[in-house]
N, C-alpha and C. Protein backbone atom coordinates (compact mmCIF):
# COMPACT_ATOMS: atom_id res chain seq x y z
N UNK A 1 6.82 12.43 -6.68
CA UNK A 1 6.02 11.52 -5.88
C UNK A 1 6.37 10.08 -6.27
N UNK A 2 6.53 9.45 -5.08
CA UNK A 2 6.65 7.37 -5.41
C UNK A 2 5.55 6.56 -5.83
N UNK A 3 5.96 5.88 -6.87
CA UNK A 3 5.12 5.35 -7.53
C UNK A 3 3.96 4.96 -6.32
N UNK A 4 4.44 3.87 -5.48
CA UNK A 4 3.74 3.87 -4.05
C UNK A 4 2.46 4.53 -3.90
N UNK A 5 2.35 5.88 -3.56
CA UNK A 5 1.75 6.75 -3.19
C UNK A 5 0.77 7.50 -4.47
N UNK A 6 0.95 6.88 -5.88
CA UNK A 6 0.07 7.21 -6.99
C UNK A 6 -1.23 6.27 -7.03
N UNK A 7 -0.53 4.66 -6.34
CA UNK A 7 -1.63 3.60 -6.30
C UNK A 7 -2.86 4.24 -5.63
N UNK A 8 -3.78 3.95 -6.08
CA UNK A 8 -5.26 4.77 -5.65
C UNK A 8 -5.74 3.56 -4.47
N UNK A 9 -6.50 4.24 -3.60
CA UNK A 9 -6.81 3.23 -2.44
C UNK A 9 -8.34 4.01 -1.76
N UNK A 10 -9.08 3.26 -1.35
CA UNK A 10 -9.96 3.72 -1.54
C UNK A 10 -10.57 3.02 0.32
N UNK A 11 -10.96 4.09 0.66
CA UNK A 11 -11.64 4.06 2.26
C UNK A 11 -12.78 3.49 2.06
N UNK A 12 -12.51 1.59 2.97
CA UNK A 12 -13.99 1.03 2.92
C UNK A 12 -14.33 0.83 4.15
N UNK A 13 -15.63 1.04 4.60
CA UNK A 13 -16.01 0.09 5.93
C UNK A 13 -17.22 -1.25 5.52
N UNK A 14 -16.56 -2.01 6.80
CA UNK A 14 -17.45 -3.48 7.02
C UNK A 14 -18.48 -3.43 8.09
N UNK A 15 -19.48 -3.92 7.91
CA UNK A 15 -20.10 -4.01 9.25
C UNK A 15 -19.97 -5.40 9.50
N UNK A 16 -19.95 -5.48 11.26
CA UNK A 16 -19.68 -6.84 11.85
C UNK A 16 -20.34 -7.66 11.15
N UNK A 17 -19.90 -8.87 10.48
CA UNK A 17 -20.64 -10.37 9.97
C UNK A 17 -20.85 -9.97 8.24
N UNK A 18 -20.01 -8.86 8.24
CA UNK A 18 -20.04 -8.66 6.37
C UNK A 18 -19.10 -9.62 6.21
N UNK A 19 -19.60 -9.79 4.90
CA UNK A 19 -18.25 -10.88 4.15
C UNK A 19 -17.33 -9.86 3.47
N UNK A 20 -15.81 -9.68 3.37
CA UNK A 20 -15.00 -8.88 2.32
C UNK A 20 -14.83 -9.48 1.34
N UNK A 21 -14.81 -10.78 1.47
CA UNK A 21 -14.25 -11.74 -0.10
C UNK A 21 -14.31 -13.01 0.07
N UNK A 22 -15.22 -13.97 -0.46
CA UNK A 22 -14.62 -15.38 -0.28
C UNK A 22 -14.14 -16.30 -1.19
N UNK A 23 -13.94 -17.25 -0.17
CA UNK A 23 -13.06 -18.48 -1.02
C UNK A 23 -13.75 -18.32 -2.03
N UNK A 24 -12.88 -19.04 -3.15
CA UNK A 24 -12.57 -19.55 -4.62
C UNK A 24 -12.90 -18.45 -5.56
N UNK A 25 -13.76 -17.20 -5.18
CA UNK A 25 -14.28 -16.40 -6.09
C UNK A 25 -12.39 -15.34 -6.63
N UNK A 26 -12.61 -14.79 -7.58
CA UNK A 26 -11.94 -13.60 -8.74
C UNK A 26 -11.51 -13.18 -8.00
N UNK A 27 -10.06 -12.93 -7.42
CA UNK A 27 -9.89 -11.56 -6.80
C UNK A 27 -10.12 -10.43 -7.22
N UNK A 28 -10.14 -8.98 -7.20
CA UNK A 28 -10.05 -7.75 -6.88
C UNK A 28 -9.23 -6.75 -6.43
N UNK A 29 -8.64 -6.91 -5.33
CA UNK A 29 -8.59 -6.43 -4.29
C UNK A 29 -7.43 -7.27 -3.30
N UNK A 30 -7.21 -6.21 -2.80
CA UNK A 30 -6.77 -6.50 -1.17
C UNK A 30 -6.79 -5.41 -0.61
N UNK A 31 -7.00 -5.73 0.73
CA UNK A 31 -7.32 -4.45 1.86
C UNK A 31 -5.62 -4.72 3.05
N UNK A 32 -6.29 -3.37 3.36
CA UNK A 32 -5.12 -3.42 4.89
C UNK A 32 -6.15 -2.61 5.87
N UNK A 33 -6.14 -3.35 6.94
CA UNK A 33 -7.28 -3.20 7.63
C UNK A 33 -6.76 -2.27 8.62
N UNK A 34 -7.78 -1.16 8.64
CA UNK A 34 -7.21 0.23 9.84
C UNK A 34 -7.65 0.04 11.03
N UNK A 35 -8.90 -0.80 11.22
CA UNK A 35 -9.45 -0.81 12.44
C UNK A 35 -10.24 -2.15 12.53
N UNK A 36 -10.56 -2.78 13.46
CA UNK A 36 -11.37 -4.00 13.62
C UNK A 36 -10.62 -4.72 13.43
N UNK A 37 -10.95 -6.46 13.70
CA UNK A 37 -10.64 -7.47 13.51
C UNK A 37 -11.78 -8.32 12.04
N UNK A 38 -10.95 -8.96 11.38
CA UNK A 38 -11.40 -9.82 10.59
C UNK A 38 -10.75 -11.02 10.97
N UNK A 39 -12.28 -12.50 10.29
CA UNK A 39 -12.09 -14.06 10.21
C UNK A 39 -11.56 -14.35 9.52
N UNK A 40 -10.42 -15.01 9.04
CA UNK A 40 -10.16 -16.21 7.87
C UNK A 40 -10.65 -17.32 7.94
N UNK A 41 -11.74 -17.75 7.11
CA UNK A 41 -11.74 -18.98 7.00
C UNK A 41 -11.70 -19.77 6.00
N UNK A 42 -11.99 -21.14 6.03
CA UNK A 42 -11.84 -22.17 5.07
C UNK A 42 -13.36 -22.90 4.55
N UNK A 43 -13.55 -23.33 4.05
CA UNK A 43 -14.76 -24.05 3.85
C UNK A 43 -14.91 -25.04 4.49
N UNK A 44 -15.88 -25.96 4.54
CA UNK A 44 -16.24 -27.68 5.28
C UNK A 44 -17.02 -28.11 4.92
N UNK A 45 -17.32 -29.13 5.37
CA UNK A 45 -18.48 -30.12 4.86
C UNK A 45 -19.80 -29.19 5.84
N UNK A 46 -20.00 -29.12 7.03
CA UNK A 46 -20.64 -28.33 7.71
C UNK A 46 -20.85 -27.01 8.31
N UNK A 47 -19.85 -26.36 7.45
CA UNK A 47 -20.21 -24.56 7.67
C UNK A 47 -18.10 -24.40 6.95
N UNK A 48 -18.02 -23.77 8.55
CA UNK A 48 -16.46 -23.23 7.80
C UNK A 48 -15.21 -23.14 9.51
N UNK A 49 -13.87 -23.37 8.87
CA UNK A 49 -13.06 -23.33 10.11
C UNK A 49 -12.71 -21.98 9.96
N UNK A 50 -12.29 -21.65 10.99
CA UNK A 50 -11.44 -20.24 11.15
C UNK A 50 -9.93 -20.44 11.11
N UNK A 51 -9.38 -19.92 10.32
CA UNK A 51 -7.71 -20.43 10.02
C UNK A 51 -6.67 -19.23 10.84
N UNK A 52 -7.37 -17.99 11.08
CA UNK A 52 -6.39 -16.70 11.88
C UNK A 52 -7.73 -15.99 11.90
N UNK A 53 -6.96 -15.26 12.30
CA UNK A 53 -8.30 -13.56 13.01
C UNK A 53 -6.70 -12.96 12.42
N UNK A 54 -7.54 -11.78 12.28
CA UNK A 54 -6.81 -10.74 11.16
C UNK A 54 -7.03 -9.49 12.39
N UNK A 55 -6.14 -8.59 12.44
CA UNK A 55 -6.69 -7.11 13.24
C UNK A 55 -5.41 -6.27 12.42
N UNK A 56 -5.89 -5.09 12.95
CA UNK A 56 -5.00 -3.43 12.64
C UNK A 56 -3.62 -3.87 12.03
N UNK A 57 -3.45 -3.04 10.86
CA UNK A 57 -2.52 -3.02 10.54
C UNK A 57 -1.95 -3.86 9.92
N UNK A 58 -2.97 -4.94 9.67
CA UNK A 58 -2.29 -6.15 8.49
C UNK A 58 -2.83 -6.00 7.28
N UNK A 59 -2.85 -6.68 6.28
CA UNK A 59 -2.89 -6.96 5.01
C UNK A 59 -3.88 -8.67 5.02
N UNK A 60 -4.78 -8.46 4.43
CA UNK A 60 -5.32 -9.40 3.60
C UNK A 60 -5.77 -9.51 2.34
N UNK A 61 -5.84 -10.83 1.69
CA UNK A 61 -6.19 -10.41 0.10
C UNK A 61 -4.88 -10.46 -1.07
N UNK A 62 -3.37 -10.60 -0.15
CA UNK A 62 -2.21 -9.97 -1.17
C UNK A 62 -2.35 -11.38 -1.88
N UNK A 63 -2.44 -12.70 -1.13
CA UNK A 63 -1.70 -13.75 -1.81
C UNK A 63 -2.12 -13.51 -3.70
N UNK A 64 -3.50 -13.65 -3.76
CA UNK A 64 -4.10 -13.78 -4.78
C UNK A 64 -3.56 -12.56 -5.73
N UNK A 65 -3.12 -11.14 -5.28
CA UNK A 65 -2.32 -10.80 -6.13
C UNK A 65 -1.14 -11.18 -6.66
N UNK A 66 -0.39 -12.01 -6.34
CA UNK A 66 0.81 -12.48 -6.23
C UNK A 66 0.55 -13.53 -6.87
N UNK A 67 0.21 -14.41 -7.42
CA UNK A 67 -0.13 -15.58 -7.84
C UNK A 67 -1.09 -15.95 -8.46
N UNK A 68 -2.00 -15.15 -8.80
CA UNK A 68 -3.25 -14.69 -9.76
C UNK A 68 -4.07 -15.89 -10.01
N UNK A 69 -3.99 -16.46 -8.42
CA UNK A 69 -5.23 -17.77 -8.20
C UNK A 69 -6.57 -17.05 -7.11
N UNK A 70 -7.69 -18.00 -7.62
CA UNK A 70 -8.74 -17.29 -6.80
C UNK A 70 -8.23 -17.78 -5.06
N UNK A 71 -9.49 -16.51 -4.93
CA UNK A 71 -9.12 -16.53 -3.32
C UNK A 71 -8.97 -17.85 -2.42
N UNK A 72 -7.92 -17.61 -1.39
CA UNK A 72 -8.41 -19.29 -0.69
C UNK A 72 -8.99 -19.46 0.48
N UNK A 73 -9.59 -18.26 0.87
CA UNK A 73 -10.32 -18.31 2.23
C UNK A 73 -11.49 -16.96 2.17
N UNK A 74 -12.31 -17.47 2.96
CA UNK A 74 -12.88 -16.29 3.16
C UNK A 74 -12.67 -15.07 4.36
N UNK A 75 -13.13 -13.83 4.01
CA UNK A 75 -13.18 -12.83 4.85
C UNK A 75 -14.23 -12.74 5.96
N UNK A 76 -14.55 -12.37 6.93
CA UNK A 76 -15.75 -12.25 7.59
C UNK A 76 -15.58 -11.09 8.17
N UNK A 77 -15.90 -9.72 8.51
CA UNK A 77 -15.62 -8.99 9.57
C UNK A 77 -16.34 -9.46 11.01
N UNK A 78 -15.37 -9.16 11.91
CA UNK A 78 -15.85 -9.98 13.38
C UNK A 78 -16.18 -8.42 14.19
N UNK A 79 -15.91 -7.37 13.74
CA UNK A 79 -16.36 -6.44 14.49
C UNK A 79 -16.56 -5.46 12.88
N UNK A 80 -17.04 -4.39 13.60
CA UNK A 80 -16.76 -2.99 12.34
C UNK A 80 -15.48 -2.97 11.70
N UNK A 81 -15.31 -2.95 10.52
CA UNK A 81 -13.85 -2.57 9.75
C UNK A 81 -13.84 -1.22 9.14
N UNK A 82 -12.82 -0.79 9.40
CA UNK A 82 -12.38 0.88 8.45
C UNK A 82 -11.06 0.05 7.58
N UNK A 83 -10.91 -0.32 6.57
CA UNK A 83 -10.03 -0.92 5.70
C UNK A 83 -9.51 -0.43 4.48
N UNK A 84 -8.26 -0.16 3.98
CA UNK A 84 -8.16 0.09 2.47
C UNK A 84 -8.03 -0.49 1.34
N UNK A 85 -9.25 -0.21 0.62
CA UNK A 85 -8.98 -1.24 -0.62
C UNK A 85 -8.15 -1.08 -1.45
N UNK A 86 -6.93 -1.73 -1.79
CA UNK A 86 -6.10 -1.84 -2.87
C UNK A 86 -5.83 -2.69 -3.98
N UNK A 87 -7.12 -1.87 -5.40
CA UNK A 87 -7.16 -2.92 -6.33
C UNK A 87 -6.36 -3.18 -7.38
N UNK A 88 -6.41 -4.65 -7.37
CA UNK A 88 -5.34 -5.35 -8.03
C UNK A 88 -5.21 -4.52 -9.41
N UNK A 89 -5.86 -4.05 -10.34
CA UNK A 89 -5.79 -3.32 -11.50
C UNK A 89 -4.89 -1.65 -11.24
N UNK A 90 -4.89 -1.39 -10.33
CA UNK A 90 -4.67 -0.11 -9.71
C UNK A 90 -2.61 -0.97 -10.08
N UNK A 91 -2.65 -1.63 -8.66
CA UNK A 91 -0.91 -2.09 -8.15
C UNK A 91 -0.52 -2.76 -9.16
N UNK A 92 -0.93 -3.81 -10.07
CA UNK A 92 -0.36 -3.89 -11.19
C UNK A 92 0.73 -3.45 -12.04
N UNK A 93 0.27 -2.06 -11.97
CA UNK A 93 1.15 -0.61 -12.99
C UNK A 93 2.81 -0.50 -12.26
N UNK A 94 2.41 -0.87 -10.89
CA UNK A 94 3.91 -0.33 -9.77
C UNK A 94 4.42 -1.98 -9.87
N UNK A 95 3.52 -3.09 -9.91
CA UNK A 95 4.12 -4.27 -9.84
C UNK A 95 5.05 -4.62 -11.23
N UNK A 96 4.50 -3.78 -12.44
CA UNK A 96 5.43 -3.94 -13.41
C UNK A 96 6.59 -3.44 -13.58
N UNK A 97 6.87 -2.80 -12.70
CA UNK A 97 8.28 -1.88 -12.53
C UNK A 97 9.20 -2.67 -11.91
N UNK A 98 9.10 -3.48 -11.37
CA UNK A 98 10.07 -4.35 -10.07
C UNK A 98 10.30 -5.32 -11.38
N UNK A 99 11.90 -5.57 -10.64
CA UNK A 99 12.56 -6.27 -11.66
C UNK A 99 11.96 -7.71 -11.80
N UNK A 100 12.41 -8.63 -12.93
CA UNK A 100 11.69 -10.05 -13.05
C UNK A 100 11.94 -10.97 -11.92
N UNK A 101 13.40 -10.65 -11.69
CA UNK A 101 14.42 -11.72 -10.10
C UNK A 101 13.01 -11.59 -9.19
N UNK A 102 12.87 -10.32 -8.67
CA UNK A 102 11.89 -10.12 -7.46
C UNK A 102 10.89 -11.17 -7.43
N UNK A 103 10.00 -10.57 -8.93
CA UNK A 103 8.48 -11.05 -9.28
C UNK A 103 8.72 -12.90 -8.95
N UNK A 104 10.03 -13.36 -9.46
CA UNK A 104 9.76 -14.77 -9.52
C UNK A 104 10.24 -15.13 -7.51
N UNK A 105 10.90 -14.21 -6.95
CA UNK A 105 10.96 -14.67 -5.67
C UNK A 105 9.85 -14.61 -4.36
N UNK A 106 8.91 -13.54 -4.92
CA UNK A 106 7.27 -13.37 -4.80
C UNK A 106 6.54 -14.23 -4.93
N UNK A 107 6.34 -14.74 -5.97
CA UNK A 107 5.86 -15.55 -6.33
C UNK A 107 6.15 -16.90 -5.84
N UNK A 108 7.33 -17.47 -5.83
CA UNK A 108 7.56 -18.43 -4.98
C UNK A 108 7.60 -18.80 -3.61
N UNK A 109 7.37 -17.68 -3.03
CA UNK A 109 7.13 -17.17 -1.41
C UNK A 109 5.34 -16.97 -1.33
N UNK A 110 5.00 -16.83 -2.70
CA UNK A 110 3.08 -17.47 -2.82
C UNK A 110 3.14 -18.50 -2.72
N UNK A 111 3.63 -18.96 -3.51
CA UNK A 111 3.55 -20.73 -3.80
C UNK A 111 3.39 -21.42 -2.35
N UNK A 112 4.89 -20.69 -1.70
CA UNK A 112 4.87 -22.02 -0.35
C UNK A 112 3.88 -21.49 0.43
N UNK A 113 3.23 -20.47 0.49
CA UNK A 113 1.79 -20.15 1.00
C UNK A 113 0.81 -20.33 1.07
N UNK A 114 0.12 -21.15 -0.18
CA UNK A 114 -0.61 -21.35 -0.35
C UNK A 114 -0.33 -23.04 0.13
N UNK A 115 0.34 -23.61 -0.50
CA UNK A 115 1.15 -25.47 0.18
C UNK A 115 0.55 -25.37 1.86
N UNK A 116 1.08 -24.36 2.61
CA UNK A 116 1.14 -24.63 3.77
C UNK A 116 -0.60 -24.40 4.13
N UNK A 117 -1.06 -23.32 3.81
CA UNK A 117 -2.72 -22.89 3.69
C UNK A 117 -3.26 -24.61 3.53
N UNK A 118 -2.71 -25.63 2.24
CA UNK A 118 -3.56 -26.39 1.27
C UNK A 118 -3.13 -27.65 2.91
N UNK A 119 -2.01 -27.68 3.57
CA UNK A 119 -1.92 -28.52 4.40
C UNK A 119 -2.68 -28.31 5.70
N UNK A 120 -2.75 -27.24 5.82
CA UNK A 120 -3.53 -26.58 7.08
C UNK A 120 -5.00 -27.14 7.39
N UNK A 121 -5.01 -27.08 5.61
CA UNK A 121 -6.73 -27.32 5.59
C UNK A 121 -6.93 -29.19 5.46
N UNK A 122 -5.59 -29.26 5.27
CA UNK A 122 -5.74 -30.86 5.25
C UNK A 122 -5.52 -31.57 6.46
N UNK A 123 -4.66 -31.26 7.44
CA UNK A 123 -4.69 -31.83 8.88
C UNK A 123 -5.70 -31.18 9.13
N UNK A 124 -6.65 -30.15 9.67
CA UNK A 124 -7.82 -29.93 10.07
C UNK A 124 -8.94 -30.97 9.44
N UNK A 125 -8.90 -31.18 8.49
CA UNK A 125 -10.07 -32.16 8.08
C UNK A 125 -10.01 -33.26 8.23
N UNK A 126 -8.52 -33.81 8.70
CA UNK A 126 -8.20 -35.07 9.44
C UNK A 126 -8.76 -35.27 10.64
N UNK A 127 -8.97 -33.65 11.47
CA UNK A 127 -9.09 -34.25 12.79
C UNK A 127 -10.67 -33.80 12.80
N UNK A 128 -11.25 -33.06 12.25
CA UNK A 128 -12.54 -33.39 12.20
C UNK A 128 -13.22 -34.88 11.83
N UNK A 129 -12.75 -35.26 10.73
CA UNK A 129 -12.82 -36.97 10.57
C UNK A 129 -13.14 -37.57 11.88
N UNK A 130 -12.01 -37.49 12.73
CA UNK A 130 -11.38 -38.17 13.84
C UNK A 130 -12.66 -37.96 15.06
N UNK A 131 -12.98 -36.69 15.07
CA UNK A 131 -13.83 -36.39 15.63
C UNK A 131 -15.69 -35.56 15.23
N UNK A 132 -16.20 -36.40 14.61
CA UNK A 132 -17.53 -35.86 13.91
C UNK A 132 -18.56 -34.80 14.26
N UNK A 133 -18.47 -34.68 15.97
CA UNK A 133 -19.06 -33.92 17.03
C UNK A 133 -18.60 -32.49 16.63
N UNK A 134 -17.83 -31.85 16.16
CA UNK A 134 -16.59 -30.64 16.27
C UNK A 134 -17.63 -30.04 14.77
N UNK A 135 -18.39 -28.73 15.84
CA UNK A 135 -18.67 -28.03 14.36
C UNK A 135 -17.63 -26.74 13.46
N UNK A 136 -16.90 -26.53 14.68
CA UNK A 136 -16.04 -25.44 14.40
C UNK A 136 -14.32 -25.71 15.01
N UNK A 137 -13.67 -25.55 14.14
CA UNK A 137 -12.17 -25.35 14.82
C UNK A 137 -11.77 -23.86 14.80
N UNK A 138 -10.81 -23.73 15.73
CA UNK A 138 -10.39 -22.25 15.71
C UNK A 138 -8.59 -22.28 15.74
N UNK A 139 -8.19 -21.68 15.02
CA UNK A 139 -6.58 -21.87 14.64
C UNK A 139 -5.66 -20.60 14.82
N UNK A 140 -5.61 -20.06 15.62
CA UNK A 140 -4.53 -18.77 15.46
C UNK A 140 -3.19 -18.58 15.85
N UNK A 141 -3.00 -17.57 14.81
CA UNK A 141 -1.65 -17.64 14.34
C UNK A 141 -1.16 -16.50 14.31
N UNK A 142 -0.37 -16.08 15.48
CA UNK A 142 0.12 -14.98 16.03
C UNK A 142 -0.64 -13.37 16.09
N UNK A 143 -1.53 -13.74 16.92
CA UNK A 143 -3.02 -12.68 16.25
C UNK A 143 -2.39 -11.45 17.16
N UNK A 144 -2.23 -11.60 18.13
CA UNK A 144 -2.20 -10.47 19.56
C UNK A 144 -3.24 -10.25 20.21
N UNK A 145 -4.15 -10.89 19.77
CA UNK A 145 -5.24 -11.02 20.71
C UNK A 145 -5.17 -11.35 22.13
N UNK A 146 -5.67 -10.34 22.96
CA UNK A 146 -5.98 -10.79 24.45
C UNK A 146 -6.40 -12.04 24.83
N UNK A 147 -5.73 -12.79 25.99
CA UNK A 147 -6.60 -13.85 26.45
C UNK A 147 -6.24 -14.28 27.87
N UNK A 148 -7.07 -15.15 28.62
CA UNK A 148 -7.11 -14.84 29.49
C UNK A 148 -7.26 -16.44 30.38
N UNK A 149 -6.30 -16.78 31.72
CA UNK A 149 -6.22 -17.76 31.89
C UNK A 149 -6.93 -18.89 31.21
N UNK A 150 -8.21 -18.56 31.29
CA UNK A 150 -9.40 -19.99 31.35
C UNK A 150 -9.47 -20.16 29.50
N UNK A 151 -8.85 -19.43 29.07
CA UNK A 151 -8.92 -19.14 27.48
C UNK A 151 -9.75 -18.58 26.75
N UNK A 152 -10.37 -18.15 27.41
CA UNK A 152 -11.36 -16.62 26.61
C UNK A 152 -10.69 -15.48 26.35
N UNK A 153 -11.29 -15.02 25.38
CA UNK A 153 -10.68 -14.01 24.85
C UNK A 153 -11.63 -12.85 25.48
């Protein structure tokens, strides 16, 4: 059997408007989400932006394994989630097996991830500045989400 397939993972569900993890707190974890859509967001002076919508079949949660900084956004589920948790203490064991070259090219492929995340959140707070009225921005980034002339989803 591959190391892969020894990592223990564990079947969670969300209910709509649960939080999975937020900003700045310890990671844990990361999930790969089987069903539903999840929020990313960021913090603000007046609630929080949405940075992507997350759905089927992605991964959230890895950066912070990779770079062993707290989280930089929060989770929200936007509908029901069926998700797998994969904790960081668990992948660890398989992450020590991969050669050092990898770990440091990982890691530097965190790095510019988090830069671009830290700029994201910095032109957004420019243009809230700009505009004081704006309680929410919405930012997505290649979601597949349906939408529809007038821009509803």
């Amino acid at each position: 059997m591959s190391d892969a397939k020894k990592i223990p993972q564990t079947l969670r569900y969300f209910q709509k408007g649960e939080i999975l993890f937020k900003e700045n707190e310890h990671p844990q974890a990361m999930y790969l989400i089987k069903k539903g859509a999840v929020s990313i967001r960021k913090a603000k002076k007046r609630g929080q932006i949405e940075i992507a919508r997350i759905f089927s079949n992605e991964v959230i949660g890895e950066l912070s394994f990779f770079d062993k900084r707290p989280r930089s956004a929060t989770a929200v589920a936007l509908t029901d989630i069926e998700a797998l948790e994969i904790r960081f203490d668990c992948l660890e064991k398989v992450y020590a097996g991969i050669p050092d070259y990898f770990k440091t090219i990982i890691s530097s492929v965190a790095e510019r991830l988090r830069r671009a995340d830290n700029q994201i959140r910095k032109l957004q707070t420019e243009f809230l500045l700009d505009d004081p009225q704006l309680e929410t921005l919405s930012v997505e980034f290649n979601t597949g989400a349906p939408s529809s002339q007038d821009g509803s989803v």
